[in-house]
C-alpha atoms as a PDB file:
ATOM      1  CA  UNK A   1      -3.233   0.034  -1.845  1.00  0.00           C
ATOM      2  CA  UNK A   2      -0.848  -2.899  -2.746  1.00  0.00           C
ATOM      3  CA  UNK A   3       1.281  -4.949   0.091  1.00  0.00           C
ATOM      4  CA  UNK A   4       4.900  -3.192  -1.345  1.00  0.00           C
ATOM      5  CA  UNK A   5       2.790   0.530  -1.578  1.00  0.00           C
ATOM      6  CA  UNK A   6       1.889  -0.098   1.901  1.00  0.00           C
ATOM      7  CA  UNK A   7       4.713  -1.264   3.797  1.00  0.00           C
ATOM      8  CA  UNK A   8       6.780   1.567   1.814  1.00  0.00           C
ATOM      9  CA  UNK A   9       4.925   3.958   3.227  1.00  0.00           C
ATOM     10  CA  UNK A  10       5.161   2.444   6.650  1.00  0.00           C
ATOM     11  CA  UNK A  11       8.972   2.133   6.537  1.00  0.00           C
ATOM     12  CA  UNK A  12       9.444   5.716   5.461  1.00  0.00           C
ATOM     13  CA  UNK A  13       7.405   6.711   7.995  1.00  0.00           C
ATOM     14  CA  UNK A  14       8.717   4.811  10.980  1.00  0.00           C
ATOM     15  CA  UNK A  15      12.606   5.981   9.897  1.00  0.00           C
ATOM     16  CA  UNK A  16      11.286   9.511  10.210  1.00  0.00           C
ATOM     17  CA  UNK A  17       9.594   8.771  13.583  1.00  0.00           C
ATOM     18  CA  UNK A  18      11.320   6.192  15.366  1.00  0.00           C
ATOM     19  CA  UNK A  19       8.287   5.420  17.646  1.00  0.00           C
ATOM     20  CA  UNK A  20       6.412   4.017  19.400  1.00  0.00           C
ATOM     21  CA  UNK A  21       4.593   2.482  16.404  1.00  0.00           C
ATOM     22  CA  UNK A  22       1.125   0.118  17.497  1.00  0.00           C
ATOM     23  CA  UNK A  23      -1.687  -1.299  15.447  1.00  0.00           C
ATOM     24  CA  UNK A  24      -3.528   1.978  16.035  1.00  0.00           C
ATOM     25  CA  UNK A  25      -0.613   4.315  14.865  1.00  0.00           C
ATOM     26  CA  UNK A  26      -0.713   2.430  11.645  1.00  0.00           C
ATOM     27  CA  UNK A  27      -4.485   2.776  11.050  1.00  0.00           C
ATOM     28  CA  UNK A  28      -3.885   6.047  11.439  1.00  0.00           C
ATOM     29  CA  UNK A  29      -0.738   6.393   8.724  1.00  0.00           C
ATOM     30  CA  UNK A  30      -2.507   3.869   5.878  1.00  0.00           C
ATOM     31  CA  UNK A  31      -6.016   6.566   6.523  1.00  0.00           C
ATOM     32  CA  UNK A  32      -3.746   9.258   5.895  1.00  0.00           C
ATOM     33  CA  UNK A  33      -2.316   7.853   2.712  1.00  0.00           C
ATOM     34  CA  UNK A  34      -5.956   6.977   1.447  1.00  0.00           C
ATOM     35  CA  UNK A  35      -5.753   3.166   2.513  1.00  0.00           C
ATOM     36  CA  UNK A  36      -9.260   2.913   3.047  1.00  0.00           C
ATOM     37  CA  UNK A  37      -9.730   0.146   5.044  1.00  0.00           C
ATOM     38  CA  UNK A  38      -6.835  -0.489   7.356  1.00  0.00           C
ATOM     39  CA  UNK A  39      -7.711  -3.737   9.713  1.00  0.00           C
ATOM     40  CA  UNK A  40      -5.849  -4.258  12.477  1.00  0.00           C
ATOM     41  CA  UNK A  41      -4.766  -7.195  11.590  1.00  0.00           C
ATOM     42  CA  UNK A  42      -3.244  -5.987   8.805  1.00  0.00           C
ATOM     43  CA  UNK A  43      -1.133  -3.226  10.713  1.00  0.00           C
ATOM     44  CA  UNK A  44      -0.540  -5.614  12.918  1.00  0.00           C
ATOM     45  CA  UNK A  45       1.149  -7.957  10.403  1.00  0.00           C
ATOM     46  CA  UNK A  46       3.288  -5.591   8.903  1.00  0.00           C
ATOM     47  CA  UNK A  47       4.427  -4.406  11.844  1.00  0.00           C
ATOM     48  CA  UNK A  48       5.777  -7.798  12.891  1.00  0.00           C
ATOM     49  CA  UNK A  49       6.794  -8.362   9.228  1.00  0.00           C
ATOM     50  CA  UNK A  50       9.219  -5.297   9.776  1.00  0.00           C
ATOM     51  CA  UNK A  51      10.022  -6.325  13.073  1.00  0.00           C
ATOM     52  CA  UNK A  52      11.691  -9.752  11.379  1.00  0.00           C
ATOM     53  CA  UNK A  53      13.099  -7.708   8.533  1.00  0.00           C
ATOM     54  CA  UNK A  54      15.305  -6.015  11.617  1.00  0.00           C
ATOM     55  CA  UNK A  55      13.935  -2.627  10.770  1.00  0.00           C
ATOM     56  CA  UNK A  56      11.392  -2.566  14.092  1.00  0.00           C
ATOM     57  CA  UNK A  57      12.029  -3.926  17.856  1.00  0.00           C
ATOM     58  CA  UNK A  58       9.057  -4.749  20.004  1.00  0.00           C
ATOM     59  CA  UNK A  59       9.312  -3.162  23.392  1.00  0.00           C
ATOM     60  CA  UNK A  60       6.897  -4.789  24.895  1.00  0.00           C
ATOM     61  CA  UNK A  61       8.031  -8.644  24.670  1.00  0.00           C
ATOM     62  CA  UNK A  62       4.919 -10.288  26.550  1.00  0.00           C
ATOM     63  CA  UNK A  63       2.511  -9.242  23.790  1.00  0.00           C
ATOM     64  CA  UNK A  64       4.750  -6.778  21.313  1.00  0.00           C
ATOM     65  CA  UNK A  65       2.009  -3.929  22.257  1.00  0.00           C
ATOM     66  CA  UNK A  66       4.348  -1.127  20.564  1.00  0.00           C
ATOM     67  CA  UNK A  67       7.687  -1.480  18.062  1.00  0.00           C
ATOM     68  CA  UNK A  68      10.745   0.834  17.769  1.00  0.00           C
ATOM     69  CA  UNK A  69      13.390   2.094  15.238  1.00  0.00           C
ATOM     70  CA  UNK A  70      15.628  -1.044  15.338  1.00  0.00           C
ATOM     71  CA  UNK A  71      18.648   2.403  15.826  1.00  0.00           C
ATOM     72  CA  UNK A  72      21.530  -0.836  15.455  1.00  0.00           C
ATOM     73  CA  UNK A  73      19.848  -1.995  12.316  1.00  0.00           C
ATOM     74  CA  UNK A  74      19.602   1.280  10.689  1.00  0.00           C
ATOM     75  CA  UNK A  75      23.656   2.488  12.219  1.00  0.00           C
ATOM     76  CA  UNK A  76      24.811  -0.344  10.453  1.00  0.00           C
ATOM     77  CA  UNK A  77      23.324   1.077   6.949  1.00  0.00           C
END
């Protein structure tokens, strides 16, 4: 599955659920789409990739252990 593929399907997926999104949620989304091998590190990074986009806010500022619907990011659409 391609960066854009990915990261599509995580967008559509967090505006439908607004969160708590982690590493392990992710995993768990890219398996169910047939992403075979889904690294944390990679669900990690496209979390935070989101979460600079505006679309995401970490909750959890010390370490950014779980992201949220940005809700003022997506009113503003």
């Amino acid at each position: 599955m391609s960066a854009p593929d990915r990261l599509a399907i995580l967008r559509q997926a967090v505006r439908e659920h607004p969160g708590p999104w982690t590493t392990r949620t992710v995993q768990t989304l890219y398996k169910t789409h047939g992403h075979n091998a889904p690294h944390r590190k990679t669900a990690r990074d496209d979390l935070a990739l989101l979460a600079r986009q505006g679309l995401l806010l970490c909750r959890d500022e010390r370490d950014c252990r779980s992201y949220w619907l940005n809700t003022w990011q997506e009113a503003a659409r």
